[in-house]
Protein backbone atom coordinates (compact mmCIF):
# COMPACT_ATOMS: atom_id res chain seq x y z
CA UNK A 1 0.00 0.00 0.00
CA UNK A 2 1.24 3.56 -0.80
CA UNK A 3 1.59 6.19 1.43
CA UNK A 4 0.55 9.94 0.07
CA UNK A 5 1.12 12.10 2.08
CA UNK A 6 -1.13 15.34 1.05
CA UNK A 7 -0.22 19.32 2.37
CA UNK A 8 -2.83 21.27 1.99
CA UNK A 9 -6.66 20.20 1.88
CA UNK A 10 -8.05 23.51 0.95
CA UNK A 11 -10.10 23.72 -2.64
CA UNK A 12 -7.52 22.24 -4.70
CA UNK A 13 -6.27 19.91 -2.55
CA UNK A 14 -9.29 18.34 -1.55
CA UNK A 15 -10.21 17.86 -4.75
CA UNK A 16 -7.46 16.12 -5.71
CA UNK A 17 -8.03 13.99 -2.60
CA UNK A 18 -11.68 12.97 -3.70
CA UNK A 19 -10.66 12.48 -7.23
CA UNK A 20 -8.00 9.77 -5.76
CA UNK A 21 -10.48 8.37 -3.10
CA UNK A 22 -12.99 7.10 -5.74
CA UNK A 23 -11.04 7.09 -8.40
CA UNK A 24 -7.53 5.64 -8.20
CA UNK A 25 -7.13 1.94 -9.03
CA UNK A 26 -4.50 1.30 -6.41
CA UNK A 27 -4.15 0.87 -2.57
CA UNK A 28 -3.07 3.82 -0.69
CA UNK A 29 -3.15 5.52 2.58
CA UNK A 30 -3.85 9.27 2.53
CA UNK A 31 -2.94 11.43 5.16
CA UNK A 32 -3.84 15.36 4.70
CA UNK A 33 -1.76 17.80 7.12
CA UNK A 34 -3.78 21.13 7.09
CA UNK A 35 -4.68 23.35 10.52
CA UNK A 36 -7.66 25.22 8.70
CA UNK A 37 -9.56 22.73 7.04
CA UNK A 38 -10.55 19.36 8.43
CA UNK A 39 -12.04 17.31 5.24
CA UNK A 40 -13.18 13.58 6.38
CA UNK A 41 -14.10 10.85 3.97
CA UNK A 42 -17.75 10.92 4.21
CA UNK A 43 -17.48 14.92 2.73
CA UNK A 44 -14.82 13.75 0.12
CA UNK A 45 -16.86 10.70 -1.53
CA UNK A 46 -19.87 8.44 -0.52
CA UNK A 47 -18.23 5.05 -1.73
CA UNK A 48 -14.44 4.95 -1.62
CA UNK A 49 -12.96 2.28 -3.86
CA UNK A 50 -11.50 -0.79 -1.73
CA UNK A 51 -8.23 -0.31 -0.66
CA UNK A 52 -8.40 3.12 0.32
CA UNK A 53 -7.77 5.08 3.82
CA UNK A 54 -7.95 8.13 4.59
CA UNK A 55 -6.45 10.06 8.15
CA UNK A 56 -6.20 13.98 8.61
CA UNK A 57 -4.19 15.70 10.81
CA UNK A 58 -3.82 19.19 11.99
CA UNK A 59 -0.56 19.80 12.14
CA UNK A 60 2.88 17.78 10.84
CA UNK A 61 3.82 16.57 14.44
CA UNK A 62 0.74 14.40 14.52
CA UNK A 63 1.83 11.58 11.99
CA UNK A 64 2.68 9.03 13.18
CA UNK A 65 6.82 8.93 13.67
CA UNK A 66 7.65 5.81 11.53
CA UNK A 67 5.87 7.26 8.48
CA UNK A 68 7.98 7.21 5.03
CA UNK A 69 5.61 8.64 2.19
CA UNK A 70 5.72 7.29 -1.32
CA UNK A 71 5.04 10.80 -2.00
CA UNK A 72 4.32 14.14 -0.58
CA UNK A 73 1.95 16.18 -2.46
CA UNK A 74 2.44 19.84 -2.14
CA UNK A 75 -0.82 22.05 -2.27
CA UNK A 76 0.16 24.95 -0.32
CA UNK A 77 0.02 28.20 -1.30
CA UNK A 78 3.17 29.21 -3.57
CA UNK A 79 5.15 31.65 -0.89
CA UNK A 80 4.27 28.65 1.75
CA UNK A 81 5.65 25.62 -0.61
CA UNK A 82 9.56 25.41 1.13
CA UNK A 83 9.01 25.65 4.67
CA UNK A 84 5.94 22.95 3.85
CA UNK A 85 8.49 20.63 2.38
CA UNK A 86 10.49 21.62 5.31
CA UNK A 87 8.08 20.69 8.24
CA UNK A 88 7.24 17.03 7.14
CA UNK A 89 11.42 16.39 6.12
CA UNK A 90 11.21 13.60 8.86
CA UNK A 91 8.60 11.77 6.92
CA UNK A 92 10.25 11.91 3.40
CA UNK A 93 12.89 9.26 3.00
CA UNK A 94 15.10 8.18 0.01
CA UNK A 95 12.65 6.96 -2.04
CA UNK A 96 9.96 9.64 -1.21
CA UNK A 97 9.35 12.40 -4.55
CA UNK A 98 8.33 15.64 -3.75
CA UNK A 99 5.27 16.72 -6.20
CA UNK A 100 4.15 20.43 -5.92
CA UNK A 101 1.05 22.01 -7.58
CA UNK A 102 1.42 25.43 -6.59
CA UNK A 103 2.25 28.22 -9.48
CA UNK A 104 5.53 29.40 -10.29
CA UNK A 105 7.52 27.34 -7.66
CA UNK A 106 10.69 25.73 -9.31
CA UNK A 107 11.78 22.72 -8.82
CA UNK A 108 14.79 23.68 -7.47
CA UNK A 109 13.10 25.44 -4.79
CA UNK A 110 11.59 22.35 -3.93
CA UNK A 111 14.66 20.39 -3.98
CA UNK A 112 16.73 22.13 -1.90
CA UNK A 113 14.15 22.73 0.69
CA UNK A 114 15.54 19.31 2.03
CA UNK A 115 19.08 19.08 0.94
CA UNK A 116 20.12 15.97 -0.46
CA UNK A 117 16.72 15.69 -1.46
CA UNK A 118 16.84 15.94 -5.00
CA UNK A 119 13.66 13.75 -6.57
CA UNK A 120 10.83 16.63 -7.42
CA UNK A 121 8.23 17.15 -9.43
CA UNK A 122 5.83 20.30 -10.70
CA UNK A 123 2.65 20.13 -11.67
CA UNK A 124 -0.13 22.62 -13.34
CA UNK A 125 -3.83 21.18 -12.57
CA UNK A 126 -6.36 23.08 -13.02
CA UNK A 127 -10.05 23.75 -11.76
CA UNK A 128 -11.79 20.89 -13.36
CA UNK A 129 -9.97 18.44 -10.47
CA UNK A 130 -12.92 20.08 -8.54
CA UNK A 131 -15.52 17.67 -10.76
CA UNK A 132 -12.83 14.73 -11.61
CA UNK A 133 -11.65 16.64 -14.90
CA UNK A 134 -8.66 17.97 -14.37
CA UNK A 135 -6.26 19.03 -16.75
CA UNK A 136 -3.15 18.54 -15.33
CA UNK A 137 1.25 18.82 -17.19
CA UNK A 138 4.48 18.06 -14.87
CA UNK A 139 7.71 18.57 -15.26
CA UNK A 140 9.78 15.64 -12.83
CA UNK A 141 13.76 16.55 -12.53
CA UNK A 142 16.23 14.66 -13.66
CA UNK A 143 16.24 12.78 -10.15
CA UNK A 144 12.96 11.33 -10.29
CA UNK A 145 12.91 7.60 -10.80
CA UNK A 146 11.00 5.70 -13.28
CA UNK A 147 8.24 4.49 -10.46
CA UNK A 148 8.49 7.76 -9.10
CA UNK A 149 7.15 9.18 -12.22
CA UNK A 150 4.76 6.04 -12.78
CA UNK A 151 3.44 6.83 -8.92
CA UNK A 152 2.80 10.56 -10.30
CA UNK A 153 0.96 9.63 -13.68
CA UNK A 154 -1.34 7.17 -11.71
CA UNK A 155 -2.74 9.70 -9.34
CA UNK A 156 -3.08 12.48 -12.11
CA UNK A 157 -4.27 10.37 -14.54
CA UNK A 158 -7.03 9.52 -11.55
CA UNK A 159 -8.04 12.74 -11.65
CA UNK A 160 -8.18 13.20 -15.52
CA UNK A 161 -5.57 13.87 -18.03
CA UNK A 162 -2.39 14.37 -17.34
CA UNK A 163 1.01 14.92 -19.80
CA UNK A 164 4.89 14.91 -19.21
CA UNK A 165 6.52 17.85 -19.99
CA UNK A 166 10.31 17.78 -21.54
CA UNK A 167 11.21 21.26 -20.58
CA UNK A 168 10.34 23.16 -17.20
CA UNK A 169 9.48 26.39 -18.94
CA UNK A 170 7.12 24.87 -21.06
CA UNK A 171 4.51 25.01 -17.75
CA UNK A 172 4.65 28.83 -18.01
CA UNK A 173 2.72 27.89 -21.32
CA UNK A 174 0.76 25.30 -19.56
CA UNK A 175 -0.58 27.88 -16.63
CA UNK A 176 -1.57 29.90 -19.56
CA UNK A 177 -3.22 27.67 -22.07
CA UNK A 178 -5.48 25.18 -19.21
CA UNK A 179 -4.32 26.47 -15.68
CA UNK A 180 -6.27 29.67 -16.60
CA UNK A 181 -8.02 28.45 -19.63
CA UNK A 182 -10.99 27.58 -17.65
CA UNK A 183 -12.00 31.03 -17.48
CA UNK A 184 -11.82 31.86 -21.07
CA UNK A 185 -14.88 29.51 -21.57
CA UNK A 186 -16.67 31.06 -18.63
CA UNK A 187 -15.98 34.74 -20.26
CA UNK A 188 -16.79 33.44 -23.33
CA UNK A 189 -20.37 31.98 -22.06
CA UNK A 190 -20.56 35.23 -20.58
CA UNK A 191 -20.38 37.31 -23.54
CA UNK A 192 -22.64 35.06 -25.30
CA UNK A 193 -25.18 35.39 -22.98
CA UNK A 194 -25.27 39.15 -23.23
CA UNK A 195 -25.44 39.07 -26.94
CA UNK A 196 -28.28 36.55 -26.81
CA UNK A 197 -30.21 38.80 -24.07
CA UNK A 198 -29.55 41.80 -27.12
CA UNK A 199 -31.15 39.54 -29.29
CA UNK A 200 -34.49 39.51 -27.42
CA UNK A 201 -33.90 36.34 -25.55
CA UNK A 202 -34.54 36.50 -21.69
CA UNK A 203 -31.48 36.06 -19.11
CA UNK A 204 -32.55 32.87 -17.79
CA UNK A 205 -32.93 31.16 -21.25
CA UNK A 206 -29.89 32.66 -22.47
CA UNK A 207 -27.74 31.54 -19.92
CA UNK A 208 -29.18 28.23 -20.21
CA UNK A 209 -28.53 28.08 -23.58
CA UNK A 210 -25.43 29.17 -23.60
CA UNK A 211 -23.96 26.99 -20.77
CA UNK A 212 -25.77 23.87 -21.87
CA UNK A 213 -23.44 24.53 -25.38
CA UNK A 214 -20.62 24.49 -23.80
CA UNK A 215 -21.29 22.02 -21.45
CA UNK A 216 -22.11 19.29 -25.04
CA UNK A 217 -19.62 21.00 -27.16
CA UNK A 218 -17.00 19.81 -24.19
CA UNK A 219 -18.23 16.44 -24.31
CA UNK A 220 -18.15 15.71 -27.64
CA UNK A 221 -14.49 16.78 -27.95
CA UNK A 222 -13.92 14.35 -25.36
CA UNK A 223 -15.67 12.08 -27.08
CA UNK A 224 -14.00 12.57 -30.03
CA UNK A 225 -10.81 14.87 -29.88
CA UNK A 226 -10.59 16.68 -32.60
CA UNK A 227 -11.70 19.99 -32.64
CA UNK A 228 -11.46 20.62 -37.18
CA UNK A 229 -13.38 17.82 -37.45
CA UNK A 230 -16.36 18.68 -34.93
CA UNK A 231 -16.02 21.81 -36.29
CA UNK A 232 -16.28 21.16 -40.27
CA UNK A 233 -19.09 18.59 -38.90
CA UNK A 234 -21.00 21.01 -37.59
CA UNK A 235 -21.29 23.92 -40.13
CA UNK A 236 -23.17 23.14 -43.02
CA UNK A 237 -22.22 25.16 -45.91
CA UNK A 238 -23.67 28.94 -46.13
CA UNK A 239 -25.79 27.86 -43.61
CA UNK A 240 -26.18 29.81 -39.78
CA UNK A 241 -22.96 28.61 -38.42
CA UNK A 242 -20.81 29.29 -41.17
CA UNK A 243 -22.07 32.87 -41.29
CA UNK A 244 -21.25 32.77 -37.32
CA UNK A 245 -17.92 31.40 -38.01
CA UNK A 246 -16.91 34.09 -40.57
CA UNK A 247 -17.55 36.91 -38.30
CA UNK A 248 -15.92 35.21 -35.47
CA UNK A 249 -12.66 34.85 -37.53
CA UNK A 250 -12.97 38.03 -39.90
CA UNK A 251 -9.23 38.74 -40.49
CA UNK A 252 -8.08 36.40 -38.41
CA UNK A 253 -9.50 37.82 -35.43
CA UNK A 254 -9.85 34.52 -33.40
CA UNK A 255 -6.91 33.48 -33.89
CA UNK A 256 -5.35 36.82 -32.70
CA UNK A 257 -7.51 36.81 -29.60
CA UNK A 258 -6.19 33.30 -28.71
CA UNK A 259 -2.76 34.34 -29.15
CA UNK A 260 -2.57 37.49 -27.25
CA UNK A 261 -4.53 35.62 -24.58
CA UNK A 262 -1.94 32.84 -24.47
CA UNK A 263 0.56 35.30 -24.83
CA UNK A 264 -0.36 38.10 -21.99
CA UNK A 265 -0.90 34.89 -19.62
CA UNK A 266 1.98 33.41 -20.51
CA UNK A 267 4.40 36.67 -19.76
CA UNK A 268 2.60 36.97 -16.61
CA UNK A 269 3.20 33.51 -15.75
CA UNK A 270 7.00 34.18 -15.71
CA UNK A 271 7.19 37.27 -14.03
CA UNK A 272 5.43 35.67 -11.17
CA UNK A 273 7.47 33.22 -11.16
């Protein structure tokens, strides 16, 4: 049975922790270490797979002394990440990896918060590990072992989809693209809903309509992932949504708007970083 080991059980992190509870196909013992929130099991998930237990604690000097973790899972807030690391250094031992989720925290940080310590790995999820669809990239260093990294895909993968990353920076592009992307699709619903309203429709059935399109168009990508294809198979030609489409990318204009949004995100992502 693995031992996670899991700081931080505020929004993110008890999301995560649900995700894993009643979704991850593998024995493990989950302790959470947080003094402002106490989650139990019975407010994570109803039915737990087998296999699964679950202990909170309020503070790192309540595990249990002859605790090694398989993995500590860092969901602190960024500025809180290294002396995190630092206050559970008597449960990590040489096979333990370090995984953070918190933006803009190196790796290196992480590593040398316990020195000698070198196995870590970064993560970007995002808010969909709140319903059991996140979107999650890491970035492991050199350090981590092949089972460390196996250990890391099987509990993000739990939680949705999850991809390695070959180059650290590239999670600056990750924060930007489904780290914040998640609110591009609610601003977008948003504006939709206005125009509808200007249209003549009322609130209430605009916003329905609106987030009920979004909600399908989602699951038919995951469905079938491929977003030309739903696209071409959905616009019939000079019909409605080809006379839609041709506004929405009149001189490129889409395509702009995505890339200034990736971009402005993306610089932003670095200099907080």
């Amino acid at each position: 049975m693995k031992t996670i080991l899991l700081i931080g059980a505020g929004r993110m992190g008890s999301a995560m922790l649900s995700g894993w509870l009643k979704g991850l196909d593998m024995s493990a013992h989950f302790m959470a270490i947080d003094p402002n929130n106490k989650p139990n099991i019975g407010d994570l998930v109803e039915y737990p797979l087998p296999g699964k237990q679950f202990t909170y604690f309020k503070s790192p000097s309540e595990v249990p002394k002859h605790i090694k973790a398989d993995a500590v899972i860092l969901a602190t807030k960024p500025q809180m990440v290294a002396d995190a690391v630092k206050s559970v250094r008597a449960y990590v031992g040489p096979n333990t990896v370090l995984a953070s989720v918190a933006a803009g925290v190196p790796t290196e940080t992480i590593k040398t918060a316990i020195p000698g310590h070198p196995a870590a790995v970064r993560i970007m999820p995002n808010i969909g590990a709140m319903v059991g669809h996140s979107v999650s990239a890491g970035f492991a260093s050199a350090e981590v072992t092949p089972d460390q990294k196996s250990l890391i895909n099987k509990l993000f993968a739990a939680i949705g989809v999850f991809s390695w990353l070959a180059s650290e920076d590239d999670l600056h592009t990750v924060t930007a693209l489904s780290g914040s992307g998640p609110a591009y699709y609610f601003a977008l619903c948003e504006a939709m809903v206005v125009a509808a309203q200007e249209q003549g429709l009322a609130e209430e059935v605009a916003r329905n309509l609106a987030i009920g399109t979004i909600v399908a168009a989602g699951r038919l990508l995951e469905q079938t992932p491929d977003p030309t294809h739903l696209r071409k198979t959905v616009t019939s030609p000079n019909g409605t949504t080809a006379a839609g489409l041709e506004a929405l990318g009149e001189d490129d204009a889409l395509v702009k708007l995505a890339q200034n949004t990736i971009n402005a995100a993306h610089k932003r992502s670095i200099e907080l970083a």
